[in-house]
Protein backbone atom coordinates (compact mmCIF):
# COMPACT_ATOMS: atom_id res chain seq x y z
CA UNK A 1 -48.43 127.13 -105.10
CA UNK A 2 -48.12 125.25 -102.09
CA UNK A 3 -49.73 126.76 -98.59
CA UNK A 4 -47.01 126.94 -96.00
CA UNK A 5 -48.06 124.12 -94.23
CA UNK A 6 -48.25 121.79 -96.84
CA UNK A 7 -44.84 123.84 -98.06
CA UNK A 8 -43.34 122.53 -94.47
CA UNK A 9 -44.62 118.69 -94.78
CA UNK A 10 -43.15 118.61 -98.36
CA UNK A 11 -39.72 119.84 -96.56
CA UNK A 12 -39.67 117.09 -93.42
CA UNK A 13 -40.49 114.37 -96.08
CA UNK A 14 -37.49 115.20 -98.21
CA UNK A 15 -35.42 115.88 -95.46
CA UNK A 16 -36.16 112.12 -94.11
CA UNK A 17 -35.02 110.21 -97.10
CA UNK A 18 -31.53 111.77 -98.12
CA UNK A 19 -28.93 112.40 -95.92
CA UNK A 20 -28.49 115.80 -97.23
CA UNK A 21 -29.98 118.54 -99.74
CA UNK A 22 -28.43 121.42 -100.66
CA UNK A 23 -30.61 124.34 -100.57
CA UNK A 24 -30.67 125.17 -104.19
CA UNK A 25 -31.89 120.54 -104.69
CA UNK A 26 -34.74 121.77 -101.77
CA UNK A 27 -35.86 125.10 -103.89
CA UNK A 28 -36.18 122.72 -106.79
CA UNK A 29 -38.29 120.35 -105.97
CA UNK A 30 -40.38 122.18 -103.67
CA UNK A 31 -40.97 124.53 -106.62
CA UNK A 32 -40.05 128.08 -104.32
CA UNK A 33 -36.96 130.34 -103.78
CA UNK A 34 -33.98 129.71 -101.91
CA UNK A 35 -34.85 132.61 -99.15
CA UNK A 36 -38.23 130.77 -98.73
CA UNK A 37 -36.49 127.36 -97.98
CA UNK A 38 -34.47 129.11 -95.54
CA UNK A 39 -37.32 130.83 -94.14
CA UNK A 40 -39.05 127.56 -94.05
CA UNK A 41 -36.20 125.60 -92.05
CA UNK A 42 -36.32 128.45 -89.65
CA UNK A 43 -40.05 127.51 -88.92
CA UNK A 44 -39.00 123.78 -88.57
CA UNK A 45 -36.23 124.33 -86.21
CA UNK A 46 -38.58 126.51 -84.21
CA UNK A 47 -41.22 123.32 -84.20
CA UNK A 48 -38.38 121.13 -82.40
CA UNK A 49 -37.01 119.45 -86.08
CA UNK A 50 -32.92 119.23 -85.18
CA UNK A 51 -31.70 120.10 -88.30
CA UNK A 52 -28.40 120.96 -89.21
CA UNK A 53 -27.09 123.10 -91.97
CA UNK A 54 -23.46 123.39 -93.69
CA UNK A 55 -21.94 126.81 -94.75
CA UNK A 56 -20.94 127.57 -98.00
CA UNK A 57 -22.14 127.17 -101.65
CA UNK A 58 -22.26 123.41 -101.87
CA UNK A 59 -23.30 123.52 -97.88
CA UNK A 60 -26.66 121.91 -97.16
CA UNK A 61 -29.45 120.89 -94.65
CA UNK A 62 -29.91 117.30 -93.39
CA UNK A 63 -31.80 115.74 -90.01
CA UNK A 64 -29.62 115.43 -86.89
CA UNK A 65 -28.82 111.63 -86.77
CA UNK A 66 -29.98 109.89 -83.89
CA UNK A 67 -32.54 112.67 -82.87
CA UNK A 68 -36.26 111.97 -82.24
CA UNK A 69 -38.26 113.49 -84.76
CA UNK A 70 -41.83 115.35 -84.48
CA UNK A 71 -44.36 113.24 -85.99
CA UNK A 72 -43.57 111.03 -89.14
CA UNK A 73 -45.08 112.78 -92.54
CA UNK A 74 -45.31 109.70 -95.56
CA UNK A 75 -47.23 110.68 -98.83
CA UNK A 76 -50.56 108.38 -100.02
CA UNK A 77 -47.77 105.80 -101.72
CA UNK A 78 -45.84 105.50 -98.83
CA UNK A 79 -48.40 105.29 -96.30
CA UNK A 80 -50.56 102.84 -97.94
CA UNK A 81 -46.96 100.75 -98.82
CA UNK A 82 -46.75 100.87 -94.68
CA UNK A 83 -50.38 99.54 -94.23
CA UNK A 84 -49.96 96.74 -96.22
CA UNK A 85 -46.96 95.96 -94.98
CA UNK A 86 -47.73 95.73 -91.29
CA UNK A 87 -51.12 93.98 -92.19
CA UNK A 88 -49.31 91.14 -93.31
CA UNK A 89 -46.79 90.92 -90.46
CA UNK A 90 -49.48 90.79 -88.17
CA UNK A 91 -51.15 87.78 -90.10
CA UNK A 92 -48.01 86.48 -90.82
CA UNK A 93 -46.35 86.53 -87.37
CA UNK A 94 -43.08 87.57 -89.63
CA UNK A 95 -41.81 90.11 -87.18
CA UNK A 96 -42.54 87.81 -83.90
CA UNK A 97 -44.47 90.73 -82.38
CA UNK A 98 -47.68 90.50 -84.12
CA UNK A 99 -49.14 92.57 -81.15
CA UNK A 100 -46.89 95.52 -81.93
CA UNK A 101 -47.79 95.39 -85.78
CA UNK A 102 -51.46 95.27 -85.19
CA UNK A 103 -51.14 97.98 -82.44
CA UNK A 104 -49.32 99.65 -84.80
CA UNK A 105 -51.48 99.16 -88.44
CA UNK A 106 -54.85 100.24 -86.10
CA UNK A 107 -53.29 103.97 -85.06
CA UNK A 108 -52.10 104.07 -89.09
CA UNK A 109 -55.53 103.29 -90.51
CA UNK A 110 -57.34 105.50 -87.74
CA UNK A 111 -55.20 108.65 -89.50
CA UNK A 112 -55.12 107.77 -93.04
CA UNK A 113 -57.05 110.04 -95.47
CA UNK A 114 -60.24 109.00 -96.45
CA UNK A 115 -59.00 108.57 -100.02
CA UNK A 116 -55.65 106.19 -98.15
CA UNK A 117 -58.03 104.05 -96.27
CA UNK A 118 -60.44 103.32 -99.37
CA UNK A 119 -57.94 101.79 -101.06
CA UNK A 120 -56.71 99.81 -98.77
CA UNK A 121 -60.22 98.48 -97.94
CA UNK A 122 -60.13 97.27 -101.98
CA UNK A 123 -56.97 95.64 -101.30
CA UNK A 124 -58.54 94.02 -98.37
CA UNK A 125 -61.09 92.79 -99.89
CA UNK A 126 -59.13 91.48 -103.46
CA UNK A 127 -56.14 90.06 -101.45
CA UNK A 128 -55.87 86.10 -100.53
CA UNK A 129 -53.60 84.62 -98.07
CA UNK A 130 -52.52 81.43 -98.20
CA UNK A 131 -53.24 79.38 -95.08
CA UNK A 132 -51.76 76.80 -93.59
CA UNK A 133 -53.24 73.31 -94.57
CA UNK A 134 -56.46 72.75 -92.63
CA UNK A 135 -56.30 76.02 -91.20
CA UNK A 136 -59.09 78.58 -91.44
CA UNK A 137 -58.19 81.81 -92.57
CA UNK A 138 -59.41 85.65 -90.76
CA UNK A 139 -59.96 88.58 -92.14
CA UNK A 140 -57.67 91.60 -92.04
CA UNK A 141 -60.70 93.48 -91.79
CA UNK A 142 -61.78 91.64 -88.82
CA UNK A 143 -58.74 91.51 -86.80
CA UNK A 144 -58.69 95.31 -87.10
CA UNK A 145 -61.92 95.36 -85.87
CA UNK A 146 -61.38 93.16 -82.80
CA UNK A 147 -58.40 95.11 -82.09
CA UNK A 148 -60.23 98.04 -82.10
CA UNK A 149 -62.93 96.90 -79.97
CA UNK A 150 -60.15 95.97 -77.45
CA UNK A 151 -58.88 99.66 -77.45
CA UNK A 152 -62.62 101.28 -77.23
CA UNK A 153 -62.88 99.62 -73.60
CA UNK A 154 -66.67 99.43 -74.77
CA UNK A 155 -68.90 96.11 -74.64
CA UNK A 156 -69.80 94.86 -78.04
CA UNK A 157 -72.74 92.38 -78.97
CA UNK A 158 -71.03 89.37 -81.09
CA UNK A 159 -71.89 86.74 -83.28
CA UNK A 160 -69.65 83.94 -83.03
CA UNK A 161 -69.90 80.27 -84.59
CA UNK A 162 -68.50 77.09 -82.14
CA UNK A 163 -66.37 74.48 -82.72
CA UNK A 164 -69.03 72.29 -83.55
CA UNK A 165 -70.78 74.88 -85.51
CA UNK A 166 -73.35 76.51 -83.06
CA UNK A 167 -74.24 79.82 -83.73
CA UNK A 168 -74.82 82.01 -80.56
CA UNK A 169 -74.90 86.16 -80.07
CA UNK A 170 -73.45 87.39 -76.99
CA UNK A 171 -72.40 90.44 -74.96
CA UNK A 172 -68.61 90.76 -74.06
CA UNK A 173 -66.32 93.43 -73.06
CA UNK A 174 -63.17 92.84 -74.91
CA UNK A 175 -60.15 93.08 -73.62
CA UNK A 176 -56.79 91.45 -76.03
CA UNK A 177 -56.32 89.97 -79.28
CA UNK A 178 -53.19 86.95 -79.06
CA UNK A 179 -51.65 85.29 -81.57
CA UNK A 180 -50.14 81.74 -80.90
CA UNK A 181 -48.44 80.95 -84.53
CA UNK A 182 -51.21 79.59 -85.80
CA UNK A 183 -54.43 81.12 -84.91
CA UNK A 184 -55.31 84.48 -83.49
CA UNK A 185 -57.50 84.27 -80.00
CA UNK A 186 -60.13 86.99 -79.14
CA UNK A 187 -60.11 87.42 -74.77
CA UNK A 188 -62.78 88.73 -73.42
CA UNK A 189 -65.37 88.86 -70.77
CA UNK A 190 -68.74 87.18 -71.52
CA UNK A 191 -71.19 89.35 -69.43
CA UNK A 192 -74.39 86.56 -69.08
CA UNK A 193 -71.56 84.30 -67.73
CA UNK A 194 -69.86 86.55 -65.82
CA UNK A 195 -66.25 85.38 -66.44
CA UNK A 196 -63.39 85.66 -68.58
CA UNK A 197 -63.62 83.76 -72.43
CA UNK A 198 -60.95 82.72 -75.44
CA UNK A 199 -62.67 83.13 -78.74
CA UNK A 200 -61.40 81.93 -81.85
CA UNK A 201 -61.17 85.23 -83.89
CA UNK A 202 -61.68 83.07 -87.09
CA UNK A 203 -65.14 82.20 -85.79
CA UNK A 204 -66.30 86.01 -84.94
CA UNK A 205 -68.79 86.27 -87.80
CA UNK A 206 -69.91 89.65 -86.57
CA UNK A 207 -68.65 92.45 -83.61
CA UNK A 208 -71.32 95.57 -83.25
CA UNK A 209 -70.30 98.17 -80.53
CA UNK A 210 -73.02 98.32 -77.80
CA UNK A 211 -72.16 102.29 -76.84
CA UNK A 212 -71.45 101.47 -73.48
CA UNK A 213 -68.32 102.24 -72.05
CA UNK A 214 -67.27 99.26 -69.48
CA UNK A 215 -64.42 99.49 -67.07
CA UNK A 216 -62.64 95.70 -66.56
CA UNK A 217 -61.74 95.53 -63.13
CA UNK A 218 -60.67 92.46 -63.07
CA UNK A 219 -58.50 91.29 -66.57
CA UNK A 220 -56.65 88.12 -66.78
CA UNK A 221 -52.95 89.19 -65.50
CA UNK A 222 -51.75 87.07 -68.29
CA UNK A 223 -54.19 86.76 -71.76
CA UNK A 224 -51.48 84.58 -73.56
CA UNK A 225 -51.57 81.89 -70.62
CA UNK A 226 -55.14 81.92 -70.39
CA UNK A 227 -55.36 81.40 -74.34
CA UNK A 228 -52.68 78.53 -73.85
CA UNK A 229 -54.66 76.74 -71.18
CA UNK A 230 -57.66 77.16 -73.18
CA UNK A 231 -56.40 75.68 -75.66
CA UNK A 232 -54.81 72.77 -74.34
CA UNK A 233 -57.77 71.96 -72.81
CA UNK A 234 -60.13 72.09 -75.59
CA UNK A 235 -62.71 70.32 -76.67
CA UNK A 236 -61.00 66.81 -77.50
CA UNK A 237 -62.76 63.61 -77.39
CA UNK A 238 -60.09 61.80 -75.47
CA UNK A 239 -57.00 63.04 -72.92
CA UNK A 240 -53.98 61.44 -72.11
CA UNK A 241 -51.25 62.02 -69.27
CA UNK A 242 -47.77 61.25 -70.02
CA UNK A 243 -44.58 61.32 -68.44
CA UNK A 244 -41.59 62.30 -69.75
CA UNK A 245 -38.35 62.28 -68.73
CA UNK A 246 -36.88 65.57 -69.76
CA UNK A 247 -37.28 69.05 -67.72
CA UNK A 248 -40.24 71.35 -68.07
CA UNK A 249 -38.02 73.80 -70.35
CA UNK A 250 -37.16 70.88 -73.00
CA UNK A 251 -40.59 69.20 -72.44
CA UNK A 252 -42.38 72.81 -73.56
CA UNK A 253 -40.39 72.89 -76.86
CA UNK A 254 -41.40 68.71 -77.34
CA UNK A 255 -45.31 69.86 -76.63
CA UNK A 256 -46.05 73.85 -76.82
CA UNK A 257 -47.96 75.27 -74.06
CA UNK A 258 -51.16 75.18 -76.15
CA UNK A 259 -51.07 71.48 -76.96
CA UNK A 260 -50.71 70.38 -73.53
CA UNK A 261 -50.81 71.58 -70.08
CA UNK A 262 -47.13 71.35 -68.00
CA UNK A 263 -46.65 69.97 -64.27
CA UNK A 264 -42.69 69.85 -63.32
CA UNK A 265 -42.24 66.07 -61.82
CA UNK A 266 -38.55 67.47 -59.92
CA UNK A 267 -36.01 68.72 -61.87
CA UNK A 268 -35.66 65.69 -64.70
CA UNK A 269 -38.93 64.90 -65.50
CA UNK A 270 -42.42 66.20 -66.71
CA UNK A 271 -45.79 65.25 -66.84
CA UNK A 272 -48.10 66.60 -69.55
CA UNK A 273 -51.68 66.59 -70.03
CA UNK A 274 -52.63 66.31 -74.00
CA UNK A 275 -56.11 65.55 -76.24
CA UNK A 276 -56.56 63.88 -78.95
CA UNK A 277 -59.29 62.34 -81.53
CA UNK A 278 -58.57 58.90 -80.30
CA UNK A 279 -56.26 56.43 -78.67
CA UNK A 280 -54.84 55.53 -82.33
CA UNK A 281 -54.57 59.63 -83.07
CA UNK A 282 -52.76 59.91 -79.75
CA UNK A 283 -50.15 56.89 -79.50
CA UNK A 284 -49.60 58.23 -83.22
CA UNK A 285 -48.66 61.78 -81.88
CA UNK A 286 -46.92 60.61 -78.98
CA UNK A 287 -44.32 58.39 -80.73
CA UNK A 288 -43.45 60.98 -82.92
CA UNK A 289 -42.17 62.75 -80.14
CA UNK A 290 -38.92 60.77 -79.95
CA UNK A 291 -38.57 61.20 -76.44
CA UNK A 292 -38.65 58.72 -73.79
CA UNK A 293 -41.67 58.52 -71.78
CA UNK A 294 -44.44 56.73 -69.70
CA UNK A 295 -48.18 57.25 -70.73
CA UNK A 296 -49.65 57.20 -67.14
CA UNK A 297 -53.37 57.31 -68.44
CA UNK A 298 -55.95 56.03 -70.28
CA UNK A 299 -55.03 52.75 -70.65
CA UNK A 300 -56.42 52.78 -74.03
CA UNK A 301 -53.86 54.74 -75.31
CA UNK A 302 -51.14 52.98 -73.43
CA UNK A 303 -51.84 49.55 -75.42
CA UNK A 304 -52.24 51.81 -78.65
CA UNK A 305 -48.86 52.83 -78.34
CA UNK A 306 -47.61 49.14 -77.06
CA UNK A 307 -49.21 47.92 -80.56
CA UNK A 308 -47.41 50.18 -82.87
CA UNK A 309 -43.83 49.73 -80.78
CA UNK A 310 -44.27 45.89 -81.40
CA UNK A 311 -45.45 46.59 -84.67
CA UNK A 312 -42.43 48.65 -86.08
CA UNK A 313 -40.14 46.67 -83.36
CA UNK A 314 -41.44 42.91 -85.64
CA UNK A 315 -41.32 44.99 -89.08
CA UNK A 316 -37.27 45.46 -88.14
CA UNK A 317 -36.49 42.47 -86.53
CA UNK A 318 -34.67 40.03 -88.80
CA UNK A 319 -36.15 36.59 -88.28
CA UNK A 320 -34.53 33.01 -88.32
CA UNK A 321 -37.27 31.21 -89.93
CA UNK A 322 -37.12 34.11 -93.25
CA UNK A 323 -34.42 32.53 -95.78
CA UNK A 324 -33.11 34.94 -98.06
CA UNK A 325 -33.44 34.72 -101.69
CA UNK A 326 -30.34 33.35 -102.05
CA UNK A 327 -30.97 30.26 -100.11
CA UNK A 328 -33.95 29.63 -102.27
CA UNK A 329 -32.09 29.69 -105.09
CA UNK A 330 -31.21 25.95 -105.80
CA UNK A 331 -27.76 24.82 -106.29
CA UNK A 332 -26.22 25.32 -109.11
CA UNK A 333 -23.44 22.86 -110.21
CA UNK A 334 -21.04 22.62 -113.37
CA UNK A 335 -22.81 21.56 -116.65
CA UNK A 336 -26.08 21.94 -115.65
């Protein structure tokens, strides 16, 4: 027989997922008497569960609609079903908030039974997501990890791979994890440099907790807009500035915040900062922004984009010295 605690989890859990049980439904699956599920609803009413109760031989108990509950109770099936599911909106970005479902999957897996959180470490480890092309995949393991580190307020000693493939270990104190849509960016302060860092979380190939507790006095105000600048001003052979003539709130949507950096030229026109492989690579990018605008520097990628505008303007441009086929044609004449 079930101990009355156990007895009382087994009661909130049915209670949650009908809108009503009669008392004679609750005795039967709960494997007890009727006078000990009435008993037992007394004890829950007394813990601050609203539940209400209808006379009568078909009466019955159901949750107060609309009511904040005590504490959530879900079986092993149900709370693993909820891990996985909030794992992949975090990856996934499905729910907007990836913050929220990472918050959220990190407080889950720090309760789960032993017995929960195994299996959901196998899944982990047999499940493959699909990335987008050319983008490097993370770990769900990882991301938890980083998101934990971030809630320790402790300074961790990490091993983390560049963008051009440079291994280095380092001391940080982490502070956020942000997603942009396509990657997820690890903030923190690097303590030998003494200032704040974006770290692709792709590239952490290692995060060990140093012990020490570190209070940030000093966090970025805004992690997201440091990760956008970051980003926007990465590592890119060549950078171009552009003008174009739409305002800053249509010229974000043309060129997200972590392509390019944004400069408001009055209220009609914007000028944007944006890297690139090459001149060819940019004058590529920029024309497929079909928006009207003035590249104000390098003048290499100015004539790049002059080449391919006379290019595709000669491709479409019907010309008078290009007979048709028909006028090659000779004559044709009766009898011949």
């Amino acid at each position: 027989m079930l101990s009355t605690s156990a007895r009382l989890l087994r009661l909130v859990s049915l209670l949650a997922v009908r809108p009503a049980w009669t008392c004679g439904e609750l005795a039967e699956r709960i494997e007890v008497t009727e006078r000990t599920v009435r008993r037992d609803i007394a004890r829950l009413r007394e813990l601050g569960y609203a539940i209400e109760s209808d006379p009568g031989p078909w009466g019955g108990y159901r949750l107060r609609p609309g009511t904040r509950t005590p504490p959530l109770i879900l079986d092993d099936e149900e709370a693993l079903a909820v891990a996985v599911g909030l794992r992949e909106a975090a990856l996934s970005g499905a729910l907007g908030g990836d913050q929220a479902a990472l918050s959220a999957l990190l407080k889950l897996r720090q309760v789960l039974p032993r017995r929960v959180a195994d299996r959901l470490g196998d899944m982990d480890a047999a499940f493959v997501q699909t990335p987008r092309a050319g983008e490097p995949q993370i770990a769900p393991g990882m991301l938890l990890e980083l998101a934990a580190a971030c809630r320790r307020a402790e300074r961790a000693r990490m091993a983390y791979r560049d963008w051009e493939g440079r291994a280095s270990v380092r001391d940080v104190d982490p502070y956020r994890l942000v997603h942009t849509g396509r990657r997820w960016y690890f903030v923190a302060r690097d303590v030998e440099r003494g200032e704040w860092r974006t770290f692709r979380a792709d590239r952490v190939e290692r995060l060990q907790p140093t012990g020490r507790p570190v209070e940030l006095t000093d966090p970025p105000p805004d992690p997201a807009l440091l990760v956008s600048r970051s980003v926007a001003t990465g590592p890119y052979p060549l950078r171009a500035t552009v003008r174009i003539a739409v305002p800053m709130e249509q010229a974000l949507r043309l060129i997200p915040a972590t392509v390019g950096s944004h400069r408001a030229e009055g209220p009609d026109a914007t000028v944007v900062e944006v890297g690139g492989p090459d001149a060819e690579g940019l004058a590529r990018y920029l024309l497929g922004l079909g928006s009207p605008l003035r590249v104000l520097a390098p003048g290499s990628v100015r004539e790049a984009l002059l080449r391919r505008m006379r290019a595709l303007i000669d491709e479409n441009t019907d010309r008078p010295n290009k007979a048709s086929k028909a006028d090659k044609e000779p004559e044709q004449t009766c009898g011949s």
